[in-house]
Protein backbone atom coordinates (compact mmCIF):
# COMPACT_ATOMS: atom_id res chain seq x y z
CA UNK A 1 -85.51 -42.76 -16.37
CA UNK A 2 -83.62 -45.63 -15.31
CA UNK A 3 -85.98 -48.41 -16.31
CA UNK A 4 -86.11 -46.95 -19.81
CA UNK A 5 -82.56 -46.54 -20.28
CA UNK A 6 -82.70 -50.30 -19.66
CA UNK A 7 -85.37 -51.23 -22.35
CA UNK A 8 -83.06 -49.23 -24.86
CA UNK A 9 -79.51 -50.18 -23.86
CA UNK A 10 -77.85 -53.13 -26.40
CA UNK A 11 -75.52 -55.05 -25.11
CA UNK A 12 -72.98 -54.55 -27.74
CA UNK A 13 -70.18 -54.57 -25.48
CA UNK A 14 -71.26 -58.37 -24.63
CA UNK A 15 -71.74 -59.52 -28.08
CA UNK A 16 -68.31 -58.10 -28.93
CA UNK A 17 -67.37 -60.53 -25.86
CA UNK A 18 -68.78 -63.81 -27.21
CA UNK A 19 -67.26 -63.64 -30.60
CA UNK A 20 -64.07 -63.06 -29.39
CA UNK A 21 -64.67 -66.10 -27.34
CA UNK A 22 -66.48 -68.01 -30.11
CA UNK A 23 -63.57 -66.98 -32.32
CA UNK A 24 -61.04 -68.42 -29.88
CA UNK A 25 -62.84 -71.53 -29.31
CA UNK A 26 -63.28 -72.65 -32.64
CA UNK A 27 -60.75 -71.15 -34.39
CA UNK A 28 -58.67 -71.17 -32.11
CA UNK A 29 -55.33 -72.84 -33.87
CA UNK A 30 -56.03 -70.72 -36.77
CA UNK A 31 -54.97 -67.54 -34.88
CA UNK A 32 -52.39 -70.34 -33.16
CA UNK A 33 -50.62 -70.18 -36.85
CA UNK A 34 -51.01 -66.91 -37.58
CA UNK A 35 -49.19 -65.86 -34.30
CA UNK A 36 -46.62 -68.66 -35.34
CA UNK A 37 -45.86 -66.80 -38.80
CA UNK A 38 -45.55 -63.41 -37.31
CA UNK A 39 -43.58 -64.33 -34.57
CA UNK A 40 -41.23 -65.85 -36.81
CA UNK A 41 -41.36 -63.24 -39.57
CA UNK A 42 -40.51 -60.80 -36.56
CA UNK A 43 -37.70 -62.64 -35.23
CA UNK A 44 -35.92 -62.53 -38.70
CA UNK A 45 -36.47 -58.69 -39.11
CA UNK A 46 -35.01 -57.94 -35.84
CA UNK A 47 -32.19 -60.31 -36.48
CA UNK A 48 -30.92 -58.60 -39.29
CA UNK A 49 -31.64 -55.02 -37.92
CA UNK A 50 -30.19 -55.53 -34.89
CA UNK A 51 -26.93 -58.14 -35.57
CA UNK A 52 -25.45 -56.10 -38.22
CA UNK A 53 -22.88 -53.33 -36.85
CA UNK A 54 -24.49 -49.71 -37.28
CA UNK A 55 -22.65 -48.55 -39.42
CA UNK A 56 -23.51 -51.36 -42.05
CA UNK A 57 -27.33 -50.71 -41.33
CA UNK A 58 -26.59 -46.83 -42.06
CA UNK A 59 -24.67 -47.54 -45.20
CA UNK A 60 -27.24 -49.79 -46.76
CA UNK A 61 -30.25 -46.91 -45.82
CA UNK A 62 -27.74 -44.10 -47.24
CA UNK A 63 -26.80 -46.48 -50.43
CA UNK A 64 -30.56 -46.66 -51.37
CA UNK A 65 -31.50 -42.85 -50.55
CA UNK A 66 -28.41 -42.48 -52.98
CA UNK A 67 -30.18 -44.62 -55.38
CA UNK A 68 -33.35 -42.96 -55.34
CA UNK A 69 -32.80 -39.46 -54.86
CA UNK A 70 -29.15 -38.43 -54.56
CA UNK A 71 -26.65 -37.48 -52.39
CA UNK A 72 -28.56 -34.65 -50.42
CA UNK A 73 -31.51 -37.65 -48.93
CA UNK A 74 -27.95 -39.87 -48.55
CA UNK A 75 -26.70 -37.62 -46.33
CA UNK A 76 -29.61 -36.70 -44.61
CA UNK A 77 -30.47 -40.34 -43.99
CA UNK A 78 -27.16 -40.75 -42.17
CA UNK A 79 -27.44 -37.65 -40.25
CA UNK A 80 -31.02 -39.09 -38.88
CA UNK A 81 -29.32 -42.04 -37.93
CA UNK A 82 -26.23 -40.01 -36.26
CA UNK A 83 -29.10 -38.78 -34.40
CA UNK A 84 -30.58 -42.10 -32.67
CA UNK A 85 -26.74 -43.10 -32.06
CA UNK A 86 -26.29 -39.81 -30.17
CA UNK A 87 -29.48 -40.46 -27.93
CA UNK A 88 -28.54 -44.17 -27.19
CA UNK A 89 -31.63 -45.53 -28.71
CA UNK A 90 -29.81 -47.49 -31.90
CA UNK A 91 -31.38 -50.81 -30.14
CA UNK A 92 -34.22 -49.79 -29.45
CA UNK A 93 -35.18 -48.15 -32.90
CA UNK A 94 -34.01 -50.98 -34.37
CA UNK A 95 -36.67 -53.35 -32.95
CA UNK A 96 -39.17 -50.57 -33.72
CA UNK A 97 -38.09 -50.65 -37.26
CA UNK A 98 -38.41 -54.11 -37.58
CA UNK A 99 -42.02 -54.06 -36.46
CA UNK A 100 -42.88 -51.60 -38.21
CA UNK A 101 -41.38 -53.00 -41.80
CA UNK A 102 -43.31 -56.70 -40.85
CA UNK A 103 -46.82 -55.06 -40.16
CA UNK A 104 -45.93 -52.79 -43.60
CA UNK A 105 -45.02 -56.05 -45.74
CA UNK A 106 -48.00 -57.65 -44.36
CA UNK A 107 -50.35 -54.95 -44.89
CA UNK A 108 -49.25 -53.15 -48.17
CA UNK A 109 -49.38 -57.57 -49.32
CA UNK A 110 -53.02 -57.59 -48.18
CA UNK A 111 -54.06 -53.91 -49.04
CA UNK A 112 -53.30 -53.34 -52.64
CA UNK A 113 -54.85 -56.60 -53.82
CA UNK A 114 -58.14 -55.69 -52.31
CA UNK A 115 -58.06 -52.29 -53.35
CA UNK A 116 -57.59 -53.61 -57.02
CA UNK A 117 -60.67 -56.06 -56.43
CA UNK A 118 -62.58 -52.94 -55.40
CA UNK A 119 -61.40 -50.74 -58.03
CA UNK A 120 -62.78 -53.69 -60.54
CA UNK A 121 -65.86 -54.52 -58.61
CA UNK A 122 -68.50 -51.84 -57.28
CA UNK A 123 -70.26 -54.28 -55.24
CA UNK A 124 -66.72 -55.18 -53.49
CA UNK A 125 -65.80 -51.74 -53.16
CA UNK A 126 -69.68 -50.65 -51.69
CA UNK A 127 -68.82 -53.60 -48.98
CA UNK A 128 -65.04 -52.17 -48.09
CA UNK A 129 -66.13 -48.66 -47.85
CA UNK A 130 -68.09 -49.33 -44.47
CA UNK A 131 -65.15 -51.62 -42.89
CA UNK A 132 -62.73 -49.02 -44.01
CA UNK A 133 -64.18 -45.57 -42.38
CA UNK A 134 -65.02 -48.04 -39.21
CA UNK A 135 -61.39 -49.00 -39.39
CA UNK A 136 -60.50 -45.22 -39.42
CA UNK A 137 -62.86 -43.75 -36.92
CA UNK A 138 -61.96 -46.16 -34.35
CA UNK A 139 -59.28 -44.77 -31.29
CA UNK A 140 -55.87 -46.62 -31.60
CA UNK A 141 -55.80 -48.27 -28.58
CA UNK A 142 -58.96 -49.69 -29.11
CA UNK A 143 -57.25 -51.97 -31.62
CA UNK A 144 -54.89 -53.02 -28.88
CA UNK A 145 -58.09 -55.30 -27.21
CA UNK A 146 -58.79 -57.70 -29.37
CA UNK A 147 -55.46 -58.44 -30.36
CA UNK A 148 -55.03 -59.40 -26.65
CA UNK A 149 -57.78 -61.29 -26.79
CA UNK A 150 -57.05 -63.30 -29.26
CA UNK A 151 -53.05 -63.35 -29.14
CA UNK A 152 -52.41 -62.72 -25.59
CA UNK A 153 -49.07 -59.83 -24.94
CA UNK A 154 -46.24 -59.88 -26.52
CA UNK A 155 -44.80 -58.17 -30.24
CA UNK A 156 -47.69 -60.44 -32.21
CA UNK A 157 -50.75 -58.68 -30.78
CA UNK A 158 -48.70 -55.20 -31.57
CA UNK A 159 -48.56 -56.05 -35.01
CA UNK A 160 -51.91 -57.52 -35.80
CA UNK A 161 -53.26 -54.06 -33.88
CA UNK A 162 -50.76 -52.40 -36.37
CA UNK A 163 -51.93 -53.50 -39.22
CA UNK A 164 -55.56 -52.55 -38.35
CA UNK A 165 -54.37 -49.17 -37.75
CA UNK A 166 -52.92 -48.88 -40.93
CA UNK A 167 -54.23 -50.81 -43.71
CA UNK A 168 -56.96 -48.32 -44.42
CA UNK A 169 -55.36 -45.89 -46.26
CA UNK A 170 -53.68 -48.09 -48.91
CA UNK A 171 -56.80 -49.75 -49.62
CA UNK A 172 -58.44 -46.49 -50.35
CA UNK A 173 -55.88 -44.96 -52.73
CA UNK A 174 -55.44 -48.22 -54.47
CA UNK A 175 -58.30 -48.10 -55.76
CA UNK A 176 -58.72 -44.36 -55.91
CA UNK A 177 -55.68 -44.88 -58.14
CA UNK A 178 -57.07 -47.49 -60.15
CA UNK A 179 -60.10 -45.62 -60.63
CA UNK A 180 -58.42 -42.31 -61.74
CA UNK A 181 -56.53 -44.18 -64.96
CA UNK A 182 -58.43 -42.89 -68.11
CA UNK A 183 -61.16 -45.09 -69.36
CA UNK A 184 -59.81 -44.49 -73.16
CA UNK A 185 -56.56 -45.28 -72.43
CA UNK A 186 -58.21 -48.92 -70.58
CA UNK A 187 -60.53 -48.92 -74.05
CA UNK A 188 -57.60 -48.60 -76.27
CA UNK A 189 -55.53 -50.86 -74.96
CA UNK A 190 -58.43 -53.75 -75.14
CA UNK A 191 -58.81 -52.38 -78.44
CA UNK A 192 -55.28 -53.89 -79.10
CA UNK A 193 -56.27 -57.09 -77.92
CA UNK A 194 -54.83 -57.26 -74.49
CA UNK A 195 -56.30 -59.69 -72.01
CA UNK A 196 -58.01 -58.16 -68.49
CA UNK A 197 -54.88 -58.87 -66.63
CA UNK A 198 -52.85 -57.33 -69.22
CA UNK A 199 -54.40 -54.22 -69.27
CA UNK A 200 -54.28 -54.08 -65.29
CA UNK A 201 -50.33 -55.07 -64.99
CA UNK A 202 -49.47 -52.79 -68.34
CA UNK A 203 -52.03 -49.91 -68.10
CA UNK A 204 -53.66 -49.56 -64.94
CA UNK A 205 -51.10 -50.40 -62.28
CA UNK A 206 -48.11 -48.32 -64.06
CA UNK A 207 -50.65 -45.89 -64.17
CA UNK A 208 -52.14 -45.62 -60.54
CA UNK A 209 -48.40 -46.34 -59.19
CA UNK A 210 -47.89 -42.41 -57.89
CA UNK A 211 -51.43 -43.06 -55.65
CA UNK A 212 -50.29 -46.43 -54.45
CA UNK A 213 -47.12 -45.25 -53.22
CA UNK A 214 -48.80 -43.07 -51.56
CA UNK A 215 -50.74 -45.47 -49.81
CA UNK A 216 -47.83 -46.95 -49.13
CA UNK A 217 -46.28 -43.96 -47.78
CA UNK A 218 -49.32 -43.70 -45.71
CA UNK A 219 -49.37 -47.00 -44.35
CA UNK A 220 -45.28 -47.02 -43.20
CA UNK A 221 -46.27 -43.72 -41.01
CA UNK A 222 -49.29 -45.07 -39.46
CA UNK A 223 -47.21 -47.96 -38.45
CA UNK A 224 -44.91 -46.34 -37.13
CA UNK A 225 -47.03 -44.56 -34.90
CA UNK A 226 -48.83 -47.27 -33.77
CA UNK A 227 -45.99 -49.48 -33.30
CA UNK A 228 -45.29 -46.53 -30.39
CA UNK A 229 -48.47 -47.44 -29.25
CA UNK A 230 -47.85 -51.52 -29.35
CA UNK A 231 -45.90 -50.95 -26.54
CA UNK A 232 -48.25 -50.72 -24.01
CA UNK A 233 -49.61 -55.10 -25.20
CA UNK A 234 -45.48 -55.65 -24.77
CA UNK A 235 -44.27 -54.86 -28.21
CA UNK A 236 -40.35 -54.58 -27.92
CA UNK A 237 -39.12 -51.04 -29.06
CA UNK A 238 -39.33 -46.98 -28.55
CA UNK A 239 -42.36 -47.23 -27.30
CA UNK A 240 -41.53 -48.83 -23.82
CA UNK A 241 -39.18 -45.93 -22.75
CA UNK A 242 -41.16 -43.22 -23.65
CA UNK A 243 -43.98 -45.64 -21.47
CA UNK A 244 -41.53 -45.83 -18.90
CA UNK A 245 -40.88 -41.76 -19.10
CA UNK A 246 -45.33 -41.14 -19.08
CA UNK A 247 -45.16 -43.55 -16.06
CA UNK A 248 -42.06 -41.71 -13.98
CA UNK A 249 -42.43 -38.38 -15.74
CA UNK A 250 -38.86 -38.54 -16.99
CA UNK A 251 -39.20 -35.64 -19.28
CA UNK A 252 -35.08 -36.59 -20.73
CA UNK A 253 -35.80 -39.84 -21.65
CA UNK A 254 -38.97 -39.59 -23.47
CA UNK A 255 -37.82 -36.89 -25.79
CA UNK A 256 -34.91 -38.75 -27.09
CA UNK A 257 -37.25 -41.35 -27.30
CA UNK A 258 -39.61 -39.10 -29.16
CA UNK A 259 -36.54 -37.88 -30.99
CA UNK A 260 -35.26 -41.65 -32.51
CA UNK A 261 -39.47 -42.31 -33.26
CA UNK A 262 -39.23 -38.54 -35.65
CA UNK A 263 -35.58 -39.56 -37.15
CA UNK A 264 -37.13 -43.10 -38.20
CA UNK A 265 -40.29 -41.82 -39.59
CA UNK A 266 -38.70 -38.86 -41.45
CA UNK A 267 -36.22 -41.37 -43.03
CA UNK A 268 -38.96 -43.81 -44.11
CA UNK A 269 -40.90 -41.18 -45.62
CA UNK A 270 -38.12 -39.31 -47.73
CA UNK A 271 -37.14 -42.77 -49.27
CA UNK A 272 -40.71 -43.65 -49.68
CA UNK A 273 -41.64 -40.32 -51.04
CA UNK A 274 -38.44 -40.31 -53.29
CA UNK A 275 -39.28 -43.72 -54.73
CA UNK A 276 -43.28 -42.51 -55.66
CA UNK A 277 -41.58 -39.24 -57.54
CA UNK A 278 -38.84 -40.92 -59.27
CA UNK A 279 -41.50 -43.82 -61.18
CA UNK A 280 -44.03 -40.43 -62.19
CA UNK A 281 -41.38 -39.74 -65.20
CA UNK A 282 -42.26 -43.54 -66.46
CA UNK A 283 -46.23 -43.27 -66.29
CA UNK A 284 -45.99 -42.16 -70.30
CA UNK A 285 -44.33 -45.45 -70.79
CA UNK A 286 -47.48 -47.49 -70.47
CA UNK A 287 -49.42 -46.79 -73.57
CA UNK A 288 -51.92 -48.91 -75.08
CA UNK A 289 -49.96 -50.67 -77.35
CA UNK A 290 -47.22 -51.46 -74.60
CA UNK A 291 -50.27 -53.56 -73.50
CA UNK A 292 -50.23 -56.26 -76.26
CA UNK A 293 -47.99 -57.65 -78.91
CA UNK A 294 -48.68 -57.34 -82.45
CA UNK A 295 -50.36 -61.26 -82.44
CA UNK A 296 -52.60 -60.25 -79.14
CA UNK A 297 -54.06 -57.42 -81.11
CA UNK A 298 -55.20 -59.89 -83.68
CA UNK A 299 -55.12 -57.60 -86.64
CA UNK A 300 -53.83 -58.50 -90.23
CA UNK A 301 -50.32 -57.21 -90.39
CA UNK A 302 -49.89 -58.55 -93.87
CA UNK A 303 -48.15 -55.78 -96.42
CA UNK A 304 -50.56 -55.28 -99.17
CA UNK A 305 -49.67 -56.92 -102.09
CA UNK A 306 -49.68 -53.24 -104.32
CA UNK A 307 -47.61 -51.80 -101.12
């Protein structure tokens, strides 16, 4: 039984190995750079997260739930932030924050561009569905080991394994998005003479907003959660007490913790989900003719001479 387990078993494990190491070797300042940039981009998030007094970082989060929804998502934004005062985790949640809003700003920059490209190419989107379900399938803190690999411990491999985690989803329902805008209205609007790109920035996009905002959505709570997770490759934040409380069984601290981690991702969701609802009254606004100006539709708008 032995010996034929052994004429079946593939090394895949191995092979994983040597391009990691083949990746480090030769492209080695490549991911050099990249660590660079997110380090830095990092360092400027938790800067202004962490330097302003709290009560200016509550104000501007209220101000915008003001702006968005109204006073009721205003004040609940300030009570969830009451909240992470009261368990002495400001700092803390802070520095999760700012990890979290880097690995969303690089993701949501790299996701809804390929989504479009899939949503406008089949053969794209036949290659991205694969990558995407393996992306999905895979156990978060199996993300966590090639990020070490290649960008040793610290916040950088936390938010490369981040953006793994969560890129998925706002790939999918950008296109989905795309794909769900009604070919006549697309028709009609090249009917009016409006360029490709037109018709995606004027039709398409204004269209599919609702679904990529929920992508969006998506992608700010699976960051979140894995920036928990980030913790354990030295990511600064929430995650390292409530590792500290799993490791001593300190049931106290890792529910306030736990607490801060719910307060931040119920905040980020309510503005989030506030900001997809309030742009659905516009989606009547882009109509085909929005699309292109009288001279791009290339008709005769000459009056008659018998008018």
């Amino acid at each position: 039984m032995e010996q034929f387990e052994s004429l079946i078993r593939i090394p895949l494990g191995q092979a994983v190995r040597d391009a990691i190491d083949f990746l480090k070797e030769y492209l080695g300042g490549f991911f050099d750079a990249i660590a660079t940039v997110f380090s830095a981009i990092y360092d400027v998030a938790s800067w202004v997260f962490t330097t302003p007094p709290f009560w200016a970082v509550i104000f501007v989060f209220a101000a915008a739930a003001w702006l968005v929804k109204g006073w009721k998502l205003a004040v609940g934004t300030v009570l969830g932030f009451v909240v992470i005062l009261a368990v002495d985790q400001w700092e803390n949640a802070m520095l999760t924050l700012a990890l979290t809003i880097v690995a969303v700003l690089i993701a949501t920059a790299i996701a809804i561009p390929l989504g479009i490209w899939a949503a406008r190419s089949q053969t794209v989107s036949n290659v991205v569905r694969p990558i995407l379900d393996f992306l999905q399938t895979m156990p978060a803190f199996v993300y966590l080991l090639p990020a070490i690999f290649l960008f040793s411990v610290g916040v950088v491999p936390g938010i490369v394994a981040t953006i793994m985690f969560a890129i998925a989803p706002g790939v999918r329902l950008t296109e989905l998005g795309i794909r769900g805008v009604d070919p006549e209205v697309v028709e009609a609007g090249q009917a009016f003479g409006a360029t490709p790109g037109r018709v995606l920035r004027q039709i398409q996009l204004p269209l599919a907003l609702p679904s990529i905002m929920a992508g969006i959505n998506q992608i700010i709570m699976l960051s979140l959660s894995m920036s928990v997770i980030a913790s354990m490759v030295g990511a600064p934040g929430l995650g390292r007490p409530i590792v500290q409380a799993l490791s001593s069984v300190n049931v106290p601290l890792g529910f306030e913790a736990g607490l801060a981690v719910v307060m931040i991702a119920m905040i980020l969701d309510r503005l989030t989900g506030a900001l997809g609802t309030r742009q659905r009254p516009r989606r009547r606004s882009a109509t085909p003719s929005s699309a292109a100006s009288p001279g791009d539709a290339g008709a005769d708008t000459r009056v008659p001479a018998n008018a």
